[in-house]
C-alpha atoms as a PDB file:
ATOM      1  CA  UNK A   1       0.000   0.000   0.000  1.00  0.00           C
ATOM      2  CA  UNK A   2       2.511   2.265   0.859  1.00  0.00           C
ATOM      3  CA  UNK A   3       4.759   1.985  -2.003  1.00  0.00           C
ATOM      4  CA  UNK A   4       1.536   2.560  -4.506  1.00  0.00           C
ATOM      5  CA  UNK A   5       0.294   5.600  -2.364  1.00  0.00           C
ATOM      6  CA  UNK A   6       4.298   6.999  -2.003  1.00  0.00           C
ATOM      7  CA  UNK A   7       4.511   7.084  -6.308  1.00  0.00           C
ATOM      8  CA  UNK A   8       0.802   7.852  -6.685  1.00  0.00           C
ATOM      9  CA  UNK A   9       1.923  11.578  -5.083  1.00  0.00           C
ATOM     10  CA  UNK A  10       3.752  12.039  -8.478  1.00  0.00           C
ATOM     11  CA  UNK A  11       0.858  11.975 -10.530  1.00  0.00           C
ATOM     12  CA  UNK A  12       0.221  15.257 -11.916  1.00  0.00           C
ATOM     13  CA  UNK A  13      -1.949  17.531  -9.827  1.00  0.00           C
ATOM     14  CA  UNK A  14      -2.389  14.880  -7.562  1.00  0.00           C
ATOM     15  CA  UNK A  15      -0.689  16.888  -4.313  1.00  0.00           C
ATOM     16  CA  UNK A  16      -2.460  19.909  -5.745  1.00  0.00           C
ATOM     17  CA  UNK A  17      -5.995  18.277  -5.669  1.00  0.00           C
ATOM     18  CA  UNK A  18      -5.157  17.176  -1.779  1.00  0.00           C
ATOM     19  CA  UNK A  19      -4.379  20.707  -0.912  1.00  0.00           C
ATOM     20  CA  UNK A  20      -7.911  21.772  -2.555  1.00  0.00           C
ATOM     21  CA  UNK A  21      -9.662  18.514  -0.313  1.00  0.00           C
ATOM     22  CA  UNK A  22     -10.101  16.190  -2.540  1.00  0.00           C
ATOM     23  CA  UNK A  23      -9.669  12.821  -1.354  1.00  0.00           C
ATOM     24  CA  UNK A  24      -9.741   9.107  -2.148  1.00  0.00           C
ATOM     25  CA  UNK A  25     -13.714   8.527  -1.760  1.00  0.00           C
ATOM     26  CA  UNK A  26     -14.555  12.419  -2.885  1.00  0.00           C
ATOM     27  CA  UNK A  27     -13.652  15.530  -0.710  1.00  0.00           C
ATOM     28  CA  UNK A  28     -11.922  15.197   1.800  1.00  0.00           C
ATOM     29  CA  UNK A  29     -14.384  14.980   5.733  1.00  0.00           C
ATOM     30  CA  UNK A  30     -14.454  13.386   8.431  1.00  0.00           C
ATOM     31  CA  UNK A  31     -16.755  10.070   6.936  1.00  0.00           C
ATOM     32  CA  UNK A  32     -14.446   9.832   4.141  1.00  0.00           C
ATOM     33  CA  UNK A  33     -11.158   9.577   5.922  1.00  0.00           C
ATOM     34  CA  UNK A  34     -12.674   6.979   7.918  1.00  0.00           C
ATOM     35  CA  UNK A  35     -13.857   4.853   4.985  1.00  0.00           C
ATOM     36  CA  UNK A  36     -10.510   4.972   3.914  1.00  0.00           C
ATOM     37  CA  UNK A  37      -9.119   4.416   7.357  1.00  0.00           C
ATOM     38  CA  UNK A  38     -11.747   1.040   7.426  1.00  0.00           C
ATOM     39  CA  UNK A  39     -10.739   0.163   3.867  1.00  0.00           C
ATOM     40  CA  UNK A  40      -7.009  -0.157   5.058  1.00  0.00           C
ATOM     41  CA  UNK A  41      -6.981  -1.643   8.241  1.00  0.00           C
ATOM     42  CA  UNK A  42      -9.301  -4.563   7.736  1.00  0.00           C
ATOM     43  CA  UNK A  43      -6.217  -6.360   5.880  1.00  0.00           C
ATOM     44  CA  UNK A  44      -3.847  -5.502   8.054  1.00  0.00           C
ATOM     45  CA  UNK A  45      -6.246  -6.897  11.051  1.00  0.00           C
ATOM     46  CA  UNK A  46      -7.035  -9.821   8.945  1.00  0.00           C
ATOM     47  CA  UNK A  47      -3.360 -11.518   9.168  1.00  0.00           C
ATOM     48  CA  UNK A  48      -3.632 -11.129  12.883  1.00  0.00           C
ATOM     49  CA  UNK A  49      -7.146 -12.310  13.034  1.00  0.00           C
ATOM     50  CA  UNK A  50      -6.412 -15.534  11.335  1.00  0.00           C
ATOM     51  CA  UNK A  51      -3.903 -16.633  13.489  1.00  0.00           C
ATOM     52  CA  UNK A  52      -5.946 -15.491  16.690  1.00  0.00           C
ATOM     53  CA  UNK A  53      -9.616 -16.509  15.863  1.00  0.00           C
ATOM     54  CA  UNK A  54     -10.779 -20.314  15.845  1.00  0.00           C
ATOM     55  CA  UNK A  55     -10.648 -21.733  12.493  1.00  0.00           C
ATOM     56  CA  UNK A  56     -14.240 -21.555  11.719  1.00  0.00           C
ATOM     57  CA  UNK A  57     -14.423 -18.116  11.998  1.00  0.00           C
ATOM     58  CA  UNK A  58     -10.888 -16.955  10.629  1.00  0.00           C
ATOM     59  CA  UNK A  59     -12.257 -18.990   7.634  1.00  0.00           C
ATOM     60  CA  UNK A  60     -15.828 -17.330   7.242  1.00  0.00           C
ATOM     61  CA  UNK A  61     -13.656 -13.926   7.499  1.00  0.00           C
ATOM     62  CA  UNK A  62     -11.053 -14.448   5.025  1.00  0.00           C
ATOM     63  CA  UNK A  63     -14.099 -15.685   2.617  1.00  0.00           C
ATOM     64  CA  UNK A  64     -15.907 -12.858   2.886  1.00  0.00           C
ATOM     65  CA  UNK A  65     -12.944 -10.213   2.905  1.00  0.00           C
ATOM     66  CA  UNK A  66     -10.798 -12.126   0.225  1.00  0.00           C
ATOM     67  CA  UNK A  67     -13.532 -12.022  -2.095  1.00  0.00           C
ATOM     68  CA  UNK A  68     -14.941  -8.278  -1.484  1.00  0.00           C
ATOM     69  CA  UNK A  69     -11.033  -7.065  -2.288  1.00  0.00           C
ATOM     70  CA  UNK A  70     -10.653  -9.177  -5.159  1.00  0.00           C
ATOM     71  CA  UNK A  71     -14.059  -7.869  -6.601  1.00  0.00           C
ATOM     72  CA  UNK A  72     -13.535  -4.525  -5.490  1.00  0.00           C
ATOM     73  CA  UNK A  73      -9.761  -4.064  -7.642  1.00  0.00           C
ATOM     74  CA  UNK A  74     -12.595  -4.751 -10.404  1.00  0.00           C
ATOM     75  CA  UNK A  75     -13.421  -1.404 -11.159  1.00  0.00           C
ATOM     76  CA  UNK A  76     -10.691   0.160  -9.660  1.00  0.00           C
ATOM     77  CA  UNK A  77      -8.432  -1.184 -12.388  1.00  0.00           C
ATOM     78  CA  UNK A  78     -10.740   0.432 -14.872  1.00  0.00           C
ATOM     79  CA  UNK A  79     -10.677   3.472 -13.450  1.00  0.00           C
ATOM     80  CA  UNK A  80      -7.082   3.742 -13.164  1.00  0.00           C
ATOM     81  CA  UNK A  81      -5.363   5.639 -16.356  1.00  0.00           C
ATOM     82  CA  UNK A  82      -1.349   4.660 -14.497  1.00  0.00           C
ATOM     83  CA  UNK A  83       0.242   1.872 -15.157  1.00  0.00           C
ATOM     84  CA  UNK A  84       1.856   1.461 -11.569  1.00  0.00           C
ATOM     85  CA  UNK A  85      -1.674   1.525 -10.116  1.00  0.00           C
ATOM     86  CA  UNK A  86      -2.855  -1.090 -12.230  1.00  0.00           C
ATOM     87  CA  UNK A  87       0.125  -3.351 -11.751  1.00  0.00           C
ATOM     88  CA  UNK A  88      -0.598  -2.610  -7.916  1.00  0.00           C
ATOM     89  CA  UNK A  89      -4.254  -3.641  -8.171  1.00  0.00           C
ATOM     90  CA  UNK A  90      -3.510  -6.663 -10.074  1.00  0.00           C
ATOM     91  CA  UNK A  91      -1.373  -8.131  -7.536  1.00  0.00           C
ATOM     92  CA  UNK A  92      -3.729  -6.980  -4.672  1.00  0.00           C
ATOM     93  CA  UNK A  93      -6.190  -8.858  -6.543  1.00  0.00           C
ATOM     94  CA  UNK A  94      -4.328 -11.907  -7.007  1.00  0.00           C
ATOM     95  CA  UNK A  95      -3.359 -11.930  -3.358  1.00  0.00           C
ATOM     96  CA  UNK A  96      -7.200 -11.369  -2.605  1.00  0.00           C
ATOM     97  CA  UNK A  97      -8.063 -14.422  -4.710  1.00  0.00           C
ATOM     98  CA  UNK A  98      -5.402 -16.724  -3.310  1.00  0.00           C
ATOM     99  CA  UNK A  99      -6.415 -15.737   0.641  1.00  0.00           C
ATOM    100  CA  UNK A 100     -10.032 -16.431  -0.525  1.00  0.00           C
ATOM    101  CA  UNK A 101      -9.152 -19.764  -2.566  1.00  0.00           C
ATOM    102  CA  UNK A 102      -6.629 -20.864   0.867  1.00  0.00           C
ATOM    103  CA  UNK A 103      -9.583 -19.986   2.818  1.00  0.00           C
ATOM    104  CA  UNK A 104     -11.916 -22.130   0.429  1.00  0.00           C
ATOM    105  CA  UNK A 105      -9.895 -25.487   1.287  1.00  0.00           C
ATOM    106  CA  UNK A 106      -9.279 -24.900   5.092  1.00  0.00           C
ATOM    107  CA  UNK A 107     -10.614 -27.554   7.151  1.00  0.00           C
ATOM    108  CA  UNK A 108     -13.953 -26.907   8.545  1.00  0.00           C
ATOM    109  CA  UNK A 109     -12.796 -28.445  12.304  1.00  0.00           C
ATOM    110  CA  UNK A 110     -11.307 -26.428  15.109  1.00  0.00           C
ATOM    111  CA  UNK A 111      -8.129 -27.920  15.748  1.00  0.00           C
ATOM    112  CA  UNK A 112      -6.915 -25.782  18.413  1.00  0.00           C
ATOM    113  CA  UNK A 113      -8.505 -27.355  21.608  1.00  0.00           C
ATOM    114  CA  UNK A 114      -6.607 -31.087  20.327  1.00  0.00           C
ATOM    115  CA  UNK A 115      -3.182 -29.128  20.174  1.00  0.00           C
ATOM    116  CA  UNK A 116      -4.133 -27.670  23.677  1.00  0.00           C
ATOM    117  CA  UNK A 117      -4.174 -31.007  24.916  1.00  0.00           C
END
């Protein structure tokens, strides 16, 4: 993330739209910078999640998020007119799509109360 966000600040007017408030869901507020804020923390939770939640529900969460990210680089690659984003979206896709497909063939059981034993 950082690396695309660090080159994306040499687009072209890109630092000068920020100074006028426009941001990455519209102008810049308060509920905006907190979509963002949501949009970027739920993967970084996620890999701390999985190791900390029981199975079941690490794999219901990975499902669900894996697949919303993958589908959601969708139209964000279309939108995109740089090549650096779009090589940044395809690989956040393809990441998506292999947490989601990972998640897919997990085993359904809890396994962590028979290693407790």
């Amino acid at each position: 993330y950082i690396y695309c966000d660090y080159f994306a600040l040499y687009i072209p007017g890109k630092l000068a739209g920020m100074q006028d408030g426009e941001g990455p869901f519209g102008a810049v507020s308060q509920g905006t910078l907190l979509i963002a804020g949501v949009w970027l923390l739920v993967p970084a939770l996620m890999g701390f999640l999985s190791v900390c939640l029981p199975a079941g529900a690490s794999r219901i969460l990975n499902l669900a998020f894996g697949a919303f990210y993958c589908l959601a680089m969708i139209p964000l690659f279309f939108a995109s007119q740089w090549y650096f984003y779009k090589l940044y979206l395809v690989v956040e896709a393809l990441v998506a799509a292999a947490i989601f497909w990972m998640a897919l063939k997990w085993p359904r059981a809890d396994f962590s109360s028979a290693a407790a034993r």
